[in-house]
ModelCIF file with pLDDT and N, C-alpha, C, O atoms, coordinates in Angstrom:
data_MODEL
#
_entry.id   MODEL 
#
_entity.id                         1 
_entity.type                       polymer 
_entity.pdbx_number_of_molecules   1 
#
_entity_poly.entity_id                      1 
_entity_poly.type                           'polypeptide(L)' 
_entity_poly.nstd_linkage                   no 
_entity_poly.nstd_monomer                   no 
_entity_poly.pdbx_seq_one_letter_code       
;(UNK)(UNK)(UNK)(UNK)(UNK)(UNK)(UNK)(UNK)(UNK)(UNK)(UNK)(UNK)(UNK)(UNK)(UNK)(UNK)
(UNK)(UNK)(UNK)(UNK)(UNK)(UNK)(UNK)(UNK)(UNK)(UNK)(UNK)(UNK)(UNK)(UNK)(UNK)(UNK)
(UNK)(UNK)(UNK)(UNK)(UNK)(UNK)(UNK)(UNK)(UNK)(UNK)(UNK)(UNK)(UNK)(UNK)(UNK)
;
_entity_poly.pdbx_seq_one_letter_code_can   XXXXXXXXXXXXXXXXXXXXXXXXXXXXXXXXXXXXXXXXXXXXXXX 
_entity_poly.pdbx_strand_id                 A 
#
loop_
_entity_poly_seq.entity_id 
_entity_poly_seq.num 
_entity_poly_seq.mon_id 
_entity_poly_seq.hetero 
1 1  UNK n 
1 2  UNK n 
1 3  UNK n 
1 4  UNK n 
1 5  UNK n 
1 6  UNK n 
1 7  UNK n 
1 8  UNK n 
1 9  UNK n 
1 10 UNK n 
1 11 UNK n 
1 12 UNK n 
1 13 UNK n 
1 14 UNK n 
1 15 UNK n 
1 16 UNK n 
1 17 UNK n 
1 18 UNK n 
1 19 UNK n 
1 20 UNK n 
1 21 UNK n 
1 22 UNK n 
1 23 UNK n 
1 24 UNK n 
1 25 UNK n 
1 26 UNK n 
1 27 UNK n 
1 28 UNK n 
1 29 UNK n 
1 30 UNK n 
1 31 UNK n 
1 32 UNK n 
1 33 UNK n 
1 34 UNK n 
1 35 UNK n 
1 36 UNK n 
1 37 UNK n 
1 38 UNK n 
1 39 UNK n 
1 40 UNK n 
1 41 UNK n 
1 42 UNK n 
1 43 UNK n 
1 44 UNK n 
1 45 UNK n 
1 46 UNK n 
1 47 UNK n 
#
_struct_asym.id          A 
_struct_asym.entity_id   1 
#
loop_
_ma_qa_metric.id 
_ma_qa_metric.mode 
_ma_qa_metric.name 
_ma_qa_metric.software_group_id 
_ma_qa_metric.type 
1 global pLDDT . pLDDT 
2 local  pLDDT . pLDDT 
#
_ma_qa_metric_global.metric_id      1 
_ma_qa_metric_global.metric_value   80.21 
_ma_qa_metric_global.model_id       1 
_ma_qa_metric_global.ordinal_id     1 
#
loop_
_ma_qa_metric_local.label_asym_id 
_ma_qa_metric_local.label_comp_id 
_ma_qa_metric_local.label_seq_id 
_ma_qa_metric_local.metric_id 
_ma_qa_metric_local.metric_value 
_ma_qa_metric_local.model_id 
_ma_qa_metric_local.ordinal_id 
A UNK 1  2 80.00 1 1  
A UNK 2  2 77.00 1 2  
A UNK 3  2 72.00 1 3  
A UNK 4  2 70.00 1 4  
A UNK 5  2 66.00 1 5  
A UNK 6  2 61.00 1 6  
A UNK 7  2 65.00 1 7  
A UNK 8  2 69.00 1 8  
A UNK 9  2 72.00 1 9  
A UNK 10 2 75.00 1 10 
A UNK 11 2 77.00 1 11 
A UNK 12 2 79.00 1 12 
A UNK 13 2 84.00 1 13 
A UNK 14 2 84.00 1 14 
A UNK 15 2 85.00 1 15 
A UNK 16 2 87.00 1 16 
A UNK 17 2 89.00 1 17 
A UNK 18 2 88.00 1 18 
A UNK 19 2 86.00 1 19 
A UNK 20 2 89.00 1 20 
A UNK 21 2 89.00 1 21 
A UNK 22 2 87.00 1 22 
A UNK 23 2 88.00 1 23 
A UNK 24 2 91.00 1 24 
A UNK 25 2 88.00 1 25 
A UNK 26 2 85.00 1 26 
A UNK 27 2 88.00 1 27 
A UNK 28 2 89.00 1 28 
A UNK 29 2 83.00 1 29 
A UNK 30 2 80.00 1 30 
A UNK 31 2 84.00 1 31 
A UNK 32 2 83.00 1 32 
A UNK 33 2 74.00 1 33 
A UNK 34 2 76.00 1 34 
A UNK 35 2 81.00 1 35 
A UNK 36 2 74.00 1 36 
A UNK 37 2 71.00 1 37 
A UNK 38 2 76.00 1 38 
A UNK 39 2 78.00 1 39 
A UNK 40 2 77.00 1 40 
A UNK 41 2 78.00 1 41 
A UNK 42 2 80.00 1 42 
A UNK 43 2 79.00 1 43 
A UNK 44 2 85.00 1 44 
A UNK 45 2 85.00 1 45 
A UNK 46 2 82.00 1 46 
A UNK 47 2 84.00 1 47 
#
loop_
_atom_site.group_PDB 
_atom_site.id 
_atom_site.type_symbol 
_atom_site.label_atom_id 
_atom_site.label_alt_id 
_atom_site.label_comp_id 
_atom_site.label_asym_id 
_atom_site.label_entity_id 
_atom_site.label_seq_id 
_atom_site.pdbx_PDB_ins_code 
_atom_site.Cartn_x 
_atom_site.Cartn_y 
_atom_site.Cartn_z 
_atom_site.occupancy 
_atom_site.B_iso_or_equiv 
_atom_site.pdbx_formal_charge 
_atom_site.auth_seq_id 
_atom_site.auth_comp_id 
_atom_site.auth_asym_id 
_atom_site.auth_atom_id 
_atom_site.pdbx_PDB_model_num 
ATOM 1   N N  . UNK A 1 1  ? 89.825  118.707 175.012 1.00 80.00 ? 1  UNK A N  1 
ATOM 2   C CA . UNK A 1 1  ? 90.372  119.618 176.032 1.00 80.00 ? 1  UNK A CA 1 
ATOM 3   C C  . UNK A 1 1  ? 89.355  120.720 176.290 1.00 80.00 ? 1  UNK A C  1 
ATOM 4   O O  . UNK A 1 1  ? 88.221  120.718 175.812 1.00 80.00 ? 1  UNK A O  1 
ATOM 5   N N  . UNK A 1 2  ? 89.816  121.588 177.024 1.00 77.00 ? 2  UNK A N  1 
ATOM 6   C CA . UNK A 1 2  ? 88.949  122.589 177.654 1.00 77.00 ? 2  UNK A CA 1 
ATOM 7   C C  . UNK A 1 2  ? 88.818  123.169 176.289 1.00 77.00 ? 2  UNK A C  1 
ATOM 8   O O  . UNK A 1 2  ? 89.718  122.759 175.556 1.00 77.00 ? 2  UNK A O  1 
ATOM 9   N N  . UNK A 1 3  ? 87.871  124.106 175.625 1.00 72.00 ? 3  UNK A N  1 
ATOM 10  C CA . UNK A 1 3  ? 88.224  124.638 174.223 1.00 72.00 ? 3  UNK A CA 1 
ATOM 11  C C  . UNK A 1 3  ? 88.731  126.020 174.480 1.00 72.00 ? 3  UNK A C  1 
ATOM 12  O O  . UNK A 1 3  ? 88.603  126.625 175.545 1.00 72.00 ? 3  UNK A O  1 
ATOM 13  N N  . UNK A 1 4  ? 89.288  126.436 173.456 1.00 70.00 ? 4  UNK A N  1 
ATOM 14  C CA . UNK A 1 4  ? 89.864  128.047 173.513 1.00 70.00 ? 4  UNK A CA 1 
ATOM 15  C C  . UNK A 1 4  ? 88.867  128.889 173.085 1.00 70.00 ? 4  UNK A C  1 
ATOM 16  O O  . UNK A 1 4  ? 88.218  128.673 172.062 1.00 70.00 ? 4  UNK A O  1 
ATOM 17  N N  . UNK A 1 5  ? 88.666  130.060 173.976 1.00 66.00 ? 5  UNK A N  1 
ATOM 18  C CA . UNK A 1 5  ? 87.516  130.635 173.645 1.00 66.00 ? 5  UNK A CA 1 
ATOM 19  C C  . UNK A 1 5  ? 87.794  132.025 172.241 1.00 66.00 ? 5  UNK A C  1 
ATOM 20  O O  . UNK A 1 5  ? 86.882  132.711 171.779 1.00 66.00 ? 5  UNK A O  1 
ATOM 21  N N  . UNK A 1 6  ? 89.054  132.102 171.891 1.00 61.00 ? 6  UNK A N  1 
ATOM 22  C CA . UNK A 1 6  ? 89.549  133.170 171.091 1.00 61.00 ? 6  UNK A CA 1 
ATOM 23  C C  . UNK A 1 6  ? 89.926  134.336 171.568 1.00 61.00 ? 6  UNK A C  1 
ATOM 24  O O  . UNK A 1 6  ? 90.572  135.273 171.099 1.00 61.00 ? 6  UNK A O  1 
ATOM 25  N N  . UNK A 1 7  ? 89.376  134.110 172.661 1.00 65.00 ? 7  UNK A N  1 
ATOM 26  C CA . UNK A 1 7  ? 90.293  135.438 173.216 1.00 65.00 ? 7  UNK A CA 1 
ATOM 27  C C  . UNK A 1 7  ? 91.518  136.009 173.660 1.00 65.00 ? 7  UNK A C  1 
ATOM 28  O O  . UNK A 1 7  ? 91.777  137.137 174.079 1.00 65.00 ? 7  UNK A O  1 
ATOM 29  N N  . UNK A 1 8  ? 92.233  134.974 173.477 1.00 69.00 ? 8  UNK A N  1 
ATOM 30  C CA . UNK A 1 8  ? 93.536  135.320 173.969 1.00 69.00 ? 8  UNK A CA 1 
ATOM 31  C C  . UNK A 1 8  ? 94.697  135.452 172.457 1.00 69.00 ? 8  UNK A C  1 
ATOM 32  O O  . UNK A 1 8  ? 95.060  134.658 171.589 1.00 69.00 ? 8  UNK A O  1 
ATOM 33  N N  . UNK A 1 9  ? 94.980  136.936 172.776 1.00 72.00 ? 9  UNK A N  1 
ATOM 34  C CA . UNK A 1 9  ? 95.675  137.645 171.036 1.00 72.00 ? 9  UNK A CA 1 
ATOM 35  C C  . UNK A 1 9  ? 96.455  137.194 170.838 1.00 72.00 ? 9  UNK A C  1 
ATOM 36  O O  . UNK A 1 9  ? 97.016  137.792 169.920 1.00 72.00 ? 9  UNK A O  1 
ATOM 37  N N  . UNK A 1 10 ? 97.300  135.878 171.317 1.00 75.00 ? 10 UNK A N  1 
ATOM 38  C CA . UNK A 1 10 ? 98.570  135.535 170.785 1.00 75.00 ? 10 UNK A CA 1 
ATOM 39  C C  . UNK A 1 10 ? 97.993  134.191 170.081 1.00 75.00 ? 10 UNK A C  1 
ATOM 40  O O  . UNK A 1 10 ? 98.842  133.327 169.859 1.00 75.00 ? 10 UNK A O  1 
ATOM 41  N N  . UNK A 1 11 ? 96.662  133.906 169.703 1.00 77.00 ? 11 UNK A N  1 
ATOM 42  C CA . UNK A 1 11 ? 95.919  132.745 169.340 1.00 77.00 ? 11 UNK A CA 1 
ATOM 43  C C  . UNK A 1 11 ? 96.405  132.968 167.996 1.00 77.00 ? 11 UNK A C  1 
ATOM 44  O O  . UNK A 1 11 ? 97.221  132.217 167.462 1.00 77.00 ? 11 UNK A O  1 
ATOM 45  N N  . UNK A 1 12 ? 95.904  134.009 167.436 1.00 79.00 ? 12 UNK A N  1 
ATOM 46  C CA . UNK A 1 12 ? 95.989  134.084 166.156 1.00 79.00 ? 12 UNK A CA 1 
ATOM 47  C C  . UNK A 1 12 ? 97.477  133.956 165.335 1.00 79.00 ? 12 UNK A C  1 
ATOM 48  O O  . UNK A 1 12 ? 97.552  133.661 164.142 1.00 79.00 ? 12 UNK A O  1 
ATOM 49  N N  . UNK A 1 13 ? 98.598  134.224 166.179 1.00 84.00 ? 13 UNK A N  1 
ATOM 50  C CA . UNK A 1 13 ? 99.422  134.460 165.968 1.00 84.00 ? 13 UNK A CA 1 
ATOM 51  C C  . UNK A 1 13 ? 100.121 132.870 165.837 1.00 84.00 ? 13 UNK A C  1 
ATOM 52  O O  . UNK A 1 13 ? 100.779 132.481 164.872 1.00 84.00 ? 13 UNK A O  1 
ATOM 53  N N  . UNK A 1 14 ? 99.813  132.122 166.994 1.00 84.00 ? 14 UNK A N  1 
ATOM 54  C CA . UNK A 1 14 ? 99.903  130.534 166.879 1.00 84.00 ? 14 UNK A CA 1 
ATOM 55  C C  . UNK A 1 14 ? 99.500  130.119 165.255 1.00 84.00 ? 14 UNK A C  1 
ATOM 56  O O  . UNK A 1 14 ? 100.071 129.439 164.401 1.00 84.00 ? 14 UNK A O  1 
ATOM 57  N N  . UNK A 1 15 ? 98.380  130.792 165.284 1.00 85.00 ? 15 UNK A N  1 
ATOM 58  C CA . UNK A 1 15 ? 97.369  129.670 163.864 1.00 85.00 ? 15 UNK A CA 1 
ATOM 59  C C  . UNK A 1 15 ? 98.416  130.119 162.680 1.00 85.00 ? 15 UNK A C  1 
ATOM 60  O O  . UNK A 1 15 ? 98.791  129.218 161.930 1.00 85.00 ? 15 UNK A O  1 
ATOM 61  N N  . UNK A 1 16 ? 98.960  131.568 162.439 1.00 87.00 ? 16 UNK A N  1 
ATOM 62  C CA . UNK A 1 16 ? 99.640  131.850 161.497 1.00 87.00 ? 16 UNK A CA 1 
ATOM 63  C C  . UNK A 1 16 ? 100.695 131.117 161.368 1.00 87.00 ? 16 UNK A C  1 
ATOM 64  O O  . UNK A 1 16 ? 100.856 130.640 160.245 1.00 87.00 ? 16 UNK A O  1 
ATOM 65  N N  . UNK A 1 17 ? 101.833 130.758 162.530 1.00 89.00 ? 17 UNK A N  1 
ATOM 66  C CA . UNK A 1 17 ? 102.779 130.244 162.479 1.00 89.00 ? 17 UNK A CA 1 
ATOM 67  C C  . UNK A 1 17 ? 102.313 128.982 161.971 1.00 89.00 ? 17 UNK A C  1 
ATOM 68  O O  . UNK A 1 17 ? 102.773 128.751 160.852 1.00 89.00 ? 17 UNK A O  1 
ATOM 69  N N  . UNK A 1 18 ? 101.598 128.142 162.395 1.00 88.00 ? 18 UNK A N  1 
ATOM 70  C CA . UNK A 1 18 ? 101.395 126.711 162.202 1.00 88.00 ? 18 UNK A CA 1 
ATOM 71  C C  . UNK A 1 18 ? 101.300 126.695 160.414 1.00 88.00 ? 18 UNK A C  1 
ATOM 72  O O  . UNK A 1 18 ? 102.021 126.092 159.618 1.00 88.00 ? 18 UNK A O  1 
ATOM 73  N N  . UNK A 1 19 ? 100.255 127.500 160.188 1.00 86.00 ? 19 UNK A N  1 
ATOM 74  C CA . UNK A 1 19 ? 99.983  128.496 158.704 1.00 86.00 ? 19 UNK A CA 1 
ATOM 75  C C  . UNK A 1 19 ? 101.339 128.382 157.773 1.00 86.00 ? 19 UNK A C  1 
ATOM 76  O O  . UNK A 1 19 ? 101.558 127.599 156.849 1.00 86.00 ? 19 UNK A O  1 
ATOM 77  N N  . UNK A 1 20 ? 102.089 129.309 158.259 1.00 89.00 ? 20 UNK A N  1 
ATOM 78  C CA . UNK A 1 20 ? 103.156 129.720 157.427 1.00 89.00 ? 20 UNK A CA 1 
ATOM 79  C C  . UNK A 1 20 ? 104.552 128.202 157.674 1.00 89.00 ? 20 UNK A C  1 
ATOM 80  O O  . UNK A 1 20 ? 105.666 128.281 157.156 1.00 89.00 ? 20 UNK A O  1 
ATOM 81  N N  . UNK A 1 21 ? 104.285 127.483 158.188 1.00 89.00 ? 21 UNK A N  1 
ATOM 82  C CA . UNK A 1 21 ? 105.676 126.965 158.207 1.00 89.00 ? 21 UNK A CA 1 
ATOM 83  C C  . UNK A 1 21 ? 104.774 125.086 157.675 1.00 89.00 ? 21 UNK A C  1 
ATOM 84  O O  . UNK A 1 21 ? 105.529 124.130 157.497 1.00 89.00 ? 21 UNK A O  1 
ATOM 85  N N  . UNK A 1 22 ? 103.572 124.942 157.548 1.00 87.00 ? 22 UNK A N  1 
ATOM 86  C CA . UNK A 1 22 ? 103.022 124.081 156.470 1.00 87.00 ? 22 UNK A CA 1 
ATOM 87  C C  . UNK A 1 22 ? 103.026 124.438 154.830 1.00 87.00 ? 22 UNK A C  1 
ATOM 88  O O  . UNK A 1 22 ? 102.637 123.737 153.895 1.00 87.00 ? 22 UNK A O  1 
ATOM 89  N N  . UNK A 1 23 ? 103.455 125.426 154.824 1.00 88.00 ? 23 UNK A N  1 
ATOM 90  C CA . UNK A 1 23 ? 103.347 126.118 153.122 1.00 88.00 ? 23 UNK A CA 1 
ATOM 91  C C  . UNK A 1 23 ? 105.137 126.190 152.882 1.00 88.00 ? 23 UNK A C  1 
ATOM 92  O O  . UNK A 1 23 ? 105.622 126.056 151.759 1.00 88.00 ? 23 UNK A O  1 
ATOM 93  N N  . UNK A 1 24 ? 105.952 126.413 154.076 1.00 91.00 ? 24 UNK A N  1 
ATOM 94  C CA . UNK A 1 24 ? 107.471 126.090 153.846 1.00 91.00 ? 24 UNK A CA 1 
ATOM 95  C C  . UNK A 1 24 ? 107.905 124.999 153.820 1.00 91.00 ? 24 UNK A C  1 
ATOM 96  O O  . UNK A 1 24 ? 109.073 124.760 153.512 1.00 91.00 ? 24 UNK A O  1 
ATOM 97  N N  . UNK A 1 25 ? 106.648 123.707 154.290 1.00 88.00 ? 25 UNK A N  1 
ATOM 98  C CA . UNK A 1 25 ? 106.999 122.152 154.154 1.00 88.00 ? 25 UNK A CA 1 
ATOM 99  C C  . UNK A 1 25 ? 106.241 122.131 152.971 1.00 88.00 ? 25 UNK A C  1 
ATOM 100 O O  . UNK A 1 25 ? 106.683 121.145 152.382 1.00 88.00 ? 25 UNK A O  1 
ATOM 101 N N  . UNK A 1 26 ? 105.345 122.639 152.258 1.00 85.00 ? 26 UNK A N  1 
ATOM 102 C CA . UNK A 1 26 ? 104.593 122.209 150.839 1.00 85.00 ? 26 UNK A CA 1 
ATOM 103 C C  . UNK A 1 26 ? 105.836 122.453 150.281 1.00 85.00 ? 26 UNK A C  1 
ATOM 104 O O  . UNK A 1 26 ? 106.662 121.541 150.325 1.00 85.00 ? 26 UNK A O  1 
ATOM 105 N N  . UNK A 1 27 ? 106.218 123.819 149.612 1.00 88.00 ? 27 UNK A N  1 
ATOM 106 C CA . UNK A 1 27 ? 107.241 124.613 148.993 1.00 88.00 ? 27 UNK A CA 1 
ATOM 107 C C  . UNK A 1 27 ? 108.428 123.219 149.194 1.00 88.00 ? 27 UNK A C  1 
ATOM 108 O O  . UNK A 1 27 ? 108.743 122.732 148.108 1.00 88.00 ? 27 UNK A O  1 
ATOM 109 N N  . UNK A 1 28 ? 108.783 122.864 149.852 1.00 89.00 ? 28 UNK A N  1 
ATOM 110 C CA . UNK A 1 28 ? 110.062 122.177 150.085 1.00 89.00 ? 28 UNK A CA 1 
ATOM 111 C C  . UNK A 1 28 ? 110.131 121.049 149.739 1.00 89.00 ? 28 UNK A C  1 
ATOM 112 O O  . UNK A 1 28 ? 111.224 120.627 149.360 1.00 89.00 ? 28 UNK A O  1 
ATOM 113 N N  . UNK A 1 29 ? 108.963 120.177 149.757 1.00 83.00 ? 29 UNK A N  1 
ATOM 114 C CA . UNK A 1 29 ? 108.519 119.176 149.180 1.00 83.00 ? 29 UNK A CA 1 
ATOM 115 C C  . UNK A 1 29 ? 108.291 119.236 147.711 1.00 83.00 ? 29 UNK A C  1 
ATOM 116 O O  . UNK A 1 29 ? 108.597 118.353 146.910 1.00 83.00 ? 29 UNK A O  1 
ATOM 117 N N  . UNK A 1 30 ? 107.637 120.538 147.408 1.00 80.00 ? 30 UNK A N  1 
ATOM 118 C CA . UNK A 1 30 ? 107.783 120.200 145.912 1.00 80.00 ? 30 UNK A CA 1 
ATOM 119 C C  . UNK A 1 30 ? 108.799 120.481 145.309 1.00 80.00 ? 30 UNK A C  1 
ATOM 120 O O  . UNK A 1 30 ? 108.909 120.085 144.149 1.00 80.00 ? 30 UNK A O  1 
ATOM 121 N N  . UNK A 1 31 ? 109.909 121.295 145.956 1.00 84.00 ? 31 UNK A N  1 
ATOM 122 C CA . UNK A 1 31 ? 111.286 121.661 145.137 1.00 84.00 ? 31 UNK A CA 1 
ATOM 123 C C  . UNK A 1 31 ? 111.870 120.399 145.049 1.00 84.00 ? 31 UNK A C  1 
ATOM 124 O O  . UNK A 1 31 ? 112.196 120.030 143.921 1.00 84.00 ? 31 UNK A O  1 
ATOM 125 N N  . UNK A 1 32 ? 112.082 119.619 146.041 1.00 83.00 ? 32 UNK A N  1 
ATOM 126 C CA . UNK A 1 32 ? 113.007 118.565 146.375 1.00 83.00 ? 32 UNK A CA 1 
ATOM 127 C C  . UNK A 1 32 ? 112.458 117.443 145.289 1.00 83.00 ? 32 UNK A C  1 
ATOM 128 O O  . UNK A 1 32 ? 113.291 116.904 144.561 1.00 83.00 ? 32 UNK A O  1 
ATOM 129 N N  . UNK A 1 33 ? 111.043 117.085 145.175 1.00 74.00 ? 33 UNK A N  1 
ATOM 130 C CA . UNK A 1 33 ? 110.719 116.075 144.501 1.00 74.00 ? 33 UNK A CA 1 
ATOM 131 C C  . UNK A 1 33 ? 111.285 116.622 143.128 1.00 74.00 ? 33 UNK A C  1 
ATOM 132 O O  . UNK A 1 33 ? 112.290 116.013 142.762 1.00 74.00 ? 33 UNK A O  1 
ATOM 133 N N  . UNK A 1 34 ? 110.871 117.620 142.301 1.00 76.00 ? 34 UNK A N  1 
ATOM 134 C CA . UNK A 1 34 ? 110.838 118.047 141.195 1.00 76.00 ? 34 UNK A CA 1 
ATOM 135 C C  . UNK A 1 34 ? 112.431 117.514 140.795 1.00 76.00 ? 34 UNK A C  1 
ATOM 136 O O  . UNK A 1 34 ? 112.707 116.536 140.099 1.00 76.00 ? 34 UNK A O  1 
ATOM 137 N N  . UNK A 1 35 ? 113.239 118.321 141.353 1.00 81.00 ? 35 UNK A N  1 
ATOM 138 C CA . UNK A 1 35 ? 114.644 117.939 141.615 1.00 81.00 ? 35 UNK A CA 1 
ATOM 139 C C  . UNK A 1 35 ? 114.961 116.944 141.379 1.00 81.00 ? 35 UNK A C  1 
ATOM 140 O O  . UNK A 1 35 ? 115.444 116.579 140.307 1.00 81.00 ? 35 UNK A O  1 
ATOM 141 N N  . UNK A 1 36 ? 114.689 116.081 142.644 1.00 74.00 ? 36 UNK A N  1 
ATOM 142 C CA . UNK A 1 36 ? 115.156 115.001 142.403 1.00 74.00 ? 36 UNK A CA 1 
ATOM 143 C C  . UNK A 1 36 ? 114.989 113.925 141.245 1.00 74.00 ? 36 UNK A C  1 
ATOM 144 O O  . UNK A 1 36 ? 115.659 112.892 141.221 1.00 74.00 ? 36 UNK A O  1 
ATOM 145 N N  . UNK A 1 37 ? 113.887 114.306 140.133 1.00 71.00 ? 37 UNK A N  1 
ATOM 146 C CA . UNK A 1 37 ? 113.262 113.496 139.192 1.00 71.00 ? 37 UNK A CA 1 
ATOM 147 C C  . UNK A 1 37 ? 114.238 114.004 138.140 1.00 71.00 ? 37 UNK A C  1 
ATOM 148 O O  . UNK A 1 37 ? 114.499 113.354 137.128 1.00 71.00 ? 37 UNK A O  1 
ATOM 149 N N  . UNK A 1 38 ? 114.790 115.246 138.431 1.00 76.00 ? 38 UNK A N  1 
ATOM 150 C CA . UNK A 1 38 ? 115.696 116.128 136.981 1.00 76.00 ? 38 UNK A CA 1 
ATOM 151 C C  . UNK A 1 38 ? 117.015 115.171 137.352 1.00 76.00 ? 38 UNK A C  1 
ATOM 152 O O  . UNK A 1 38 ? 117.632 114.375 136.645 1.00 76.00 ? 38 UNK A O  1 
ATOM 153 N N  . UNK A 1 39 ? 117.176 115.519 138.574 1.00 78.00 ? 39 UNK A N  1 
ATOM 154 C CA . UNK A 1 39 ? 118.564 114.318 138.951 1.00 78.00 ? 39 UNK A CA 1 
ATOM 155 C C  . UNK A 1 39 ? 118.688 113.610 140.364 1.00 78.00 ? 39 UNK A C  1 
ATOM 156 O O  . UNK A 1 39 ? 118.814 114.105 141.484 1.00 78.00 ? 39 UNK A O  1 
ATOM 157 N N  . UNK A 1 40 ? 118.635 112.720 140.082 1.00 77.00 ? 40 UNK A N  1 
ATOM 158 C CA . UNK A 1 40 ? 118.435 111.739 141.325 1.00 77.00 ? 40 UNK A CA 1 
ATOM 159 C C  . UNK A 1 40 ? 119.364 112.175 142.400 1.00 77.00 ? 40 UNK A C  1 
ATOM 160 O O  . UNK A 1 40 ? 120.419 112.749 142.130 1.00 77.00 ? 40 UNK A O  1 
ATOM 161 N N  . UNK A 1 41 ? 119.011 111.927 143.539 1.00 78.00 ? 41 UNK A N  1 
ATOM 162 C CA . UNK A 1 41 ? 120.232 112.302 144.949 1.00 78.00 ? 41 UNK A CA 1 
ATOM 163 C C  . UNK A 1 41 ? 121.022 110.772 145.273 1.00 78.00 ? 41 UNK A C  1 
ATOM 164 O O  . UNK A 1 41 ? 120.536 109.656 145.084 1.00 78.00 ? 41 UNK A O  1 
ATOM 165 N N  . UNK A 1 42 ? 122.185 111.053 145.736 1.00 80.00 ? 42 UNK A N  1 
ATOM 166 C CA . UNK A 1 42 ? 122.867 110.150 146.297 1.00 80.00 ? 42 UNK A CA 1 
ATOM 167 C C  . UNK A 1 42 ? 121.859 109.377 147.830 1.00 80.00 ? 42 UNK A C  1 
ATOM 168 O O  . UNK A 1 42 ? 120.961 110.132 148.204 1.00 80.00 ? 42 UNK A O  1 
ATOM 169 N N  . UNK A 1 43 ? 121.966 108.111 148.594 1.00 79.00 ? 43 UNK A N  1 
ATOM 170 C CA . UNK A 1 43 ? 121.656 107.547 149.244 1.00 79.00 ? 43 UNK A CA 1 
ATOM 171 C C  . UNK A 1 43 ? 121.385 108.716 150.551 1.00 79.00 ? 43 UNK A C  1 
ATOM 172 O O  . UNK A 1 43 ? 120.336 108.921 151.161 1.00 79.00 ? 43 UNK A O  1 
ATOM 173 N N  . UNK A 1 44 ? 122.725 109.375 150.721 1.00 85.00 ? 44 UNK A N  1 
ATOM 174 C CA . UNK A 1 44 ? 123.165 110.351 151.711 1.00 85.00 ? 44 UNK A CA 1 
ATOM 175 C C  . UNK A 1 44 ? 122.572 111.631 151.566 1.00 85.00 ? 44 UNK A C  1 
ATOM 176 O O  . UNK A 1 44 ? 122.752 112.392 152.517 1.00 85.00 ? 44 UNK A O  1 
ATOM 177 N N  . UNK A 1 45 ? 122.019 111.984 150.767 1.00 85.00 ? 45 UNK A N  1 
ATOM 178 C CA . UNK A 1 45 ? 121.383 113.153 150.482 1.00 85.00 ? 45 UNK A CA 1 
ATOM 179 C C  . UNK A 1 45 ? 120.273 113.013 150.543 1.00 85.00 ? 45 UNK A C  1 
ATOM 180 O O  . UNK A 1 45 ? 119.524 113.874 151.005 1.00 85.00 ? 45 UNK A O  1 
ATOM 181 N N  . UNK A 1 46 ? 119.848 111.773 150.041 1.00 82.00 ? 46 UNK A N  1 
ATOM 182 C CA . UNK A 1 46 ? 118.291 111.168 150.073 1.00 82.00 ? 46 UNK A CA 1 
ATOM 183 C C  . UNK A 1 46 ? 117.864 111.109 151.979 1.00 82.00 ? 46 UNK A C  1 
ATOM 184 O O  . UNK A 1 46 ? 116.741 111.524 152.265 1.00 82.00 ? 46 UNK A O  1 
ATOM 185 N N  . UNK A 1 47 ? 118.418 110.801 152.695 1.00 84.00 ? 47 UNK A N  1 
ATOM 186 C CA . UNK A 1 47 ? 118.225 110.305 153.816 1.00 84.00 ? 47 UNK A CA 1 
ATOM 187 C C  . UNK A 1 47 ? 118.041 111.932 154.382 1.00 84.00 ? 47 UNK A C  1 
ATOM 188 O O  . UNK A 1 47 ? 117.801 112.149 155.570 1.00 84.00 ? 47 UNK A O  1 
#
């Protein structure tokens, strides 16, 4: 695509979000696995 040249201030603000809500899918992923190894989930919970 055309590239972004950085100048536009709501750029940074994009990169954070993208930032912060990949570290609330890490975080969530590792609670859930951990979990689930202490006690397994039903089919329905699993899904």
């Amino acid at each position: 695509c055309t590239p972004a040249t950085g100048d536009d201030p709501a750029e940074q603000y994009h990169f954070l979000f993208v930032q912060c809500s990949s570290v609330i899918l890490g975080v969530y992923l590792l609670s859930t696995t951990i979990l689930g190894n202490i006690r397994p989930f039903s089919e329905t919970v699993s899904y």
